[in-house]
C-alpha atoms as a PDB file:
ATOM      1  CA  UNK A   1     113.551 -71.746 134.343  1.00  0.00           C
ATOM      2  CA  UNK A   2     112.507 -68.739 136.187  1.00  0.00           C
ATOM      3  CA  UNK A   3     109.408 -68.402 137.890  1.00  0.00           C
ATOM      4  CA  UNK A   4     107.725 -65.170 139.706  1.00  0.00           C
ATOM      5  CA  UNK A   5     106.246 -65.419 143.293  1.00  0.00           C
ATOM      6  CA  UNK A   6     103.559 -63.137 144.721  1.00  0.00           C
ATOM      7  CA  UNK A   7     104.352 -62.963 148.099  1.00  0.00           C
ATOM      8  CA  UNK A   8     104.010 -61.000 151.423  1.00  0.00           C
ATOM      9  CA  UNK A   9     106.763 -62.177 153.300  1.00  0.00           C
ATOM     10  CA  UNK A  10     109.530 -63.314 150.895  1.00  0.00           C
ATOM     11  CA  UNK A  11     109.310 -67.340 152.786  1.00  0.00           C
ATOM     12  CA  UNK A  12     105.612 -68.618 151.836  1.00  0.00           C
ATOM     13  CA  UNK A  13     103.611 -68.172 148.440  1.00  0.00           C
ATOM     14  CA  UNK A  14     100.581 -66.308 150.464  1.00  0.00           C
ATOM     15  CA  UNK A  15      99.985 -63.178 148.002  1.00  0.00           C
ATOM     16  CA  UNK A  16      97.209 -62.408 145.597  1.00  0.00           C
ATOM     17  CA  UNK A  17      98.344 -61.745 142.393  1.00  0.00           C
ATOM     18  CA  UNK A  18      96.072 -58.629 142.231  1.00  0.00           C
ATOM     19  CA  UNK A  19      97.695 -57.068 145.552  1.00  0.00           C
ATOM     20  CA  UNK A  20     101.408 -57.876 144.579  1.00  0.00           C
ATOM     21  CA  UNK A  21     103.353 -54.912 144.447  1.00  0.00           C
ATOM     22  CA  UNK A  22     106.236 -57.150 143.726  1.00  0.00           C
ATOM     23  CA  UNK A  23     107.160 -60.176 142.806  1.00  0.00           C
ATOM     24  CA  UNK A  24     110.593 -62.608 143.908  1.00  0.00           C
ATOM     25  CA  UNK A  25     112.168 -63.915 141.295  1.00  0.00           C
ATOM     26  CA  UNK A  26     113.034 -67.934 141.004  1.00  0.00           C
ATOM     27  CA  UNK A  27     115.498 -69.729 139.031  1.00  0.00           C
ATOM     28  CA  UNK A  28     114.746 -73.644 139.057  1.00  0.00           C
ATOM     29  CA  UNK A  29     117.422 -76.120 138.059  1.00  0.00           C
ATOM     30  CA  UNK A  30     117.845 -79.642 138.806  1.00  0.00           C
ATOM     31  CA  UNK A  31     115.937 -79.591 142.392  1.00  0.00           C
ATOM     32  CA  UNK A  32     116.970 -76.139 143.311  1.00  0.00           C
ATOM     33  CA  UNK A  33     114.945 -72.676 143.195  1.00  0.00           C
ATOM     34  CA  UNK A  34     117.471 -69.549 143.970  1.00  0.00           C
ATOM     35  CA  UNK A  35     116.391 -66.341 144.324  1.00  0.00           C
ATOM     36  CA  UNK A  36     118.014 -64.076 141.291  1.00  0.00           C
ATOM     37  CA  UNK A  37     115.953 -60.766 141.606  1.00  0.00           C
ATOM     38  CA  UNK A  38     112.920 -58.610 142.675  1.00  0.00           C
ATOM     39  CA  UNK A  39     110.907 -56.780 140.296  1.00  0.00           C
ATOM     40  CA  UNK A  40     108.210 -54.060 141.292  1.00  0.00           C
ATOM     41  CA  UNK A  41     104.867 -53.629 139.732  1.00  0.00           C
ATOM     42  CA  UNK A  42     101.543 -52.109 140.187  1.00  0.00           C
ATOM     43  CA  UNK A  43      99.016 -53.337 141.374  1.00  0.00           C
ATOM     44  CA  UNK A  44      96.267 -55.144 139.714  1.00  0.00           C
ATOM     45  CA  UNK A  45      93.338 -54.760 141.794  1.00  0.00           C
ATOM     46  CA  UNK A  46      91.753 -51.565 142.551  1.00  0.00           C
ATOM     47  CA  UNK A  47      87.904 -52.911 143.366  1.00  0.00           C
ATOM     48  CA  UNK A  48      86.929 -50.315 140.461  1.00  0.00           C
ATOM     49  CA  UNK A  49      83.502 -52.269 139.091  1.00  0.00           C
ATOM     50  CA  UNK A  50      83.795 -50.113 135.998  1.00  0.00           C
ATOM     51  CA  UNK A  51      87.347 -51.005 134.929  1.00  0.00           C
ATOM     52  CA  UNK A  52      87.226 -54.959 136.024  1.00  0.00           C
ATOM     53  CA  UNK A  53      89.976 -55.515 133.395  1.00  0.00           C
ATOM     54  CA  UNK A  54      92.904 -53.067 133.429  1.00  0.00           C
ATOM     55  CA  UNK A  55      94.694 -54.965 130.885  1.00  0.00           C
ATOM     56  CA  UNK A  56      97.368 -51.772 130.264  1.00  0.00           C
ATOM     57  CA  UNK A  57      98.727 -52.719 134.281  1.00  0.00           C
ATOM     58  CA  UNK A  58      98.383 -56.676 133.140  1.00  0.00           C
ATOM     59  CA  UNK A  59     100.943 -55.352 130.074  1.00  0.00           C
ATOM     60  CA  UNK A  60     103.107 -53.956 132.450  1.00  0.00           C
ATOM     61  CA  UNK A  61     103.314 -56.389 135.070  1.00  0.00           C
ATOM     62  CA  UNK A  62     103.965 -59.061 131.620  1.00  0.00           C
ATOM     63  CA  UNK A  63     106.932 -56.799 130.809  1.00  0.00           C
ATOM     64  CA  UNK A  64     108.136 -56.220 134.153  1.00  0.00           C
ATOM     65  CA  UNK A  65     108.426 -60.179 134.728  1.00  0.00           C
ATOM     66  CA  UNK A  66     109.695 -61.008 131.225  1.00  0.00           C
ATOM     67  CA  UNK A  67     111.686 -63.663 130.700  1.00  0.00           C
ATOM     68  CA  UNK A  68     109.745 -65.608 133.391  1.00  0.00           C
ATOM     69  CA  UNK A  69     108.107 -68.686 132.514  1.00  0.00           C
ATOM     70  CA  UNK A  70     105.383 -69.105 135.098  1.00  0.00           C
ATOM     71  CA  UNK A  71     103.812 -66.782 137.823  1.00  0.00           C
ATOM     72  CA  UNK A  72     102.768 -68.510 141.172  1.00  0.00           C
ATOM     73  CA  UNK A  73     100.676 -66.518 143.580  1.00  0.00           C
ATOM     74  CA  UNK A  74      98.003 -68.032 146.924  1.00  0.00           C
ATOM     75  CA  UNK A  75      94.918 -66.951 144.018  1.00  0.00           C
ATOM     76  CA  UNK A  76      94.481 -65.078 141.009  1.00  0.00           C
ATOM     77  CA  UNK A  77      91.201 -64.189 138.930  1.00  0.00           C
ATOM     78  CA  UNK A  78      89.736 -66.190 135.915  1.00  0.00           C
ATOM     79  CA  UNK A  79      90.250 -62.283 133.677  1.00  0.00           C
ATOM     80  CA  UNK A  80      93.763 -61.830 134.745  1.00  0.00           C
ATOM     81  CA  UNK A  81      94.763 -65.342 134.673  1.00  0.00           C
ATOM     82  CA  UNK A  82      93.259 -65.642 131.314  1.00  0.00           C
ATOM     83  CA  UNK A  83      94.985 -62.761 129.923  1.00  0.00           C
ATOM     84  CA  UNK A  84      98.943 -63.123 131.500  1.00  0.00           C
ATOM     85  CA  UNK A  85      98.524 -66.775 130.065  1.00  0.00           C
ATOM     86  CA  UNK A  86      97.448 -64.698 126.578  1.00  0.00           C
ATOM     87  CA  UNK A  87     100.711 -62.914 127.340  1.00  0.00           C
ATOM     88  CA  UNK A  88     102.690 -65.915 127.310  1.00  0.00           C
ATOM     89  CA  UNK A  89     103.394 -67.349 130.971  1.00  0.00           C
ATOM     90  CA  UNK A  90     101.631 -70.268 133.019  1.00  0.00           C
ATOM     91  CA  UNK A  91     100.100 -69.165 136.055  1.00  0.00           C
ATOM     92  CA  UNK A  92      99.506 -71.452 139.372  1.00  0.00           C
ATOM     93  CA  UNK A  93      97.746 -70.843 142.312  1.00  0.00           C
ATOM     94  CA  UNK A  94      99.754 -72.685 145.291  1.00  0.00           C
ATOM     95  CA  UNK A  95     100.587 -72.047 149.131  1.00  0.00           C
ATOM     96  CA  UNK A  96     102.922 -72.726 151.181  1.00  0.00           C
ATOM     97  CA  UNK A  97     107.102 -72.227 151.893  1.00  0.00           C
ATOM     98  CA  UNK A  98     108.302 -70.936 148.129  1.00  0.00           C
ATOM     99  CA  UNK A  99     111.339 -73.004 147.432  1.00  0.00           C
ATOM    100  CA  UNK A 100     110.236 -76.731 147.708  1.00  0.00           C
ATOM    101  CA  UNK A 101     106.721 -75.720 146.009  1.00  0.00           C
ATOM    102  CA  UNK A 102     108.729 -74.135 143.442  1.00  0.00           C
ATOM    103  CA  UNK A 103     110.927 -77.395 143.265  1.00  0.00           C
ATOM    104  CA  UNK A 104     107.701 -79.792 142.811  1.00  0.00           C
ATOM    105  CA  UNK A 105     106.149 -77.115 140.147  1.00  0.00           C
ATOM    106  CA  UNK A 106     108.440 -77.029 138.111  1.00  0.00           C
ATOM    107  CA  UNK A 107     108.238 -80.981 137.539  1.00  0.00           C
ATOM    108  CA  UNK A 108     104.943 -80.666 136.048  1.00  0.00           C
ATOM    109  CA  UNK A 109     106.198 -77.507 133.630  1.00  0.00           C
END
């Protein structure tokens, strides 16, 4: 299964999904998460009150991470989280070092 990480750092899940300008990702197998690639995007948030959903950069970040499963990021918004699950992934909010919260995650997918 793979699974995109927001992250800062590239060791702990401690990015917003709406300031990820990339995100790691994860291929989980049988108690392992390995990191298989790194895929830019823009980013989300740009604290425009007019434009609160800019579902065209949602789109892209959806095509960007295809053939991930899940996105895991420290917090995302009800709008986006509601539309990338529209888009077809499951989205967590978790903290902490990426691999072994990757590992426990993916036992509840």
């Amino acid at each position: 299964m793979l699974i995109a990480v927001a992250t800062k750092d590239g060791k702990l899940i401690n990015q917003h999904f709406g300031h990820a300008e990339r995100f790691l990702i994860y291929e989980v197998t049988e108690g392992r998460a390995t990191l298989v690639d790194e895929k830019k995007t823009d980013k989300y948030c740009t604290y425009d009150p007019e434009h609160p959903l800019r579902r065209h950069v949602l789109e892209k970040i959806a095509t960007a991470l295809g053939g991930c499963s899940a996105i895991v990021s420290a917090k995302i918004g009800e709008a986006p989280q509601a539309e990338m699950e529209r888009l077809g992934f499951s989205i967590f909010a978790a903290e902490g070092e990426i691999k072994p919260t990757l590992v426990e995650l993916v036992k509840v997918l």
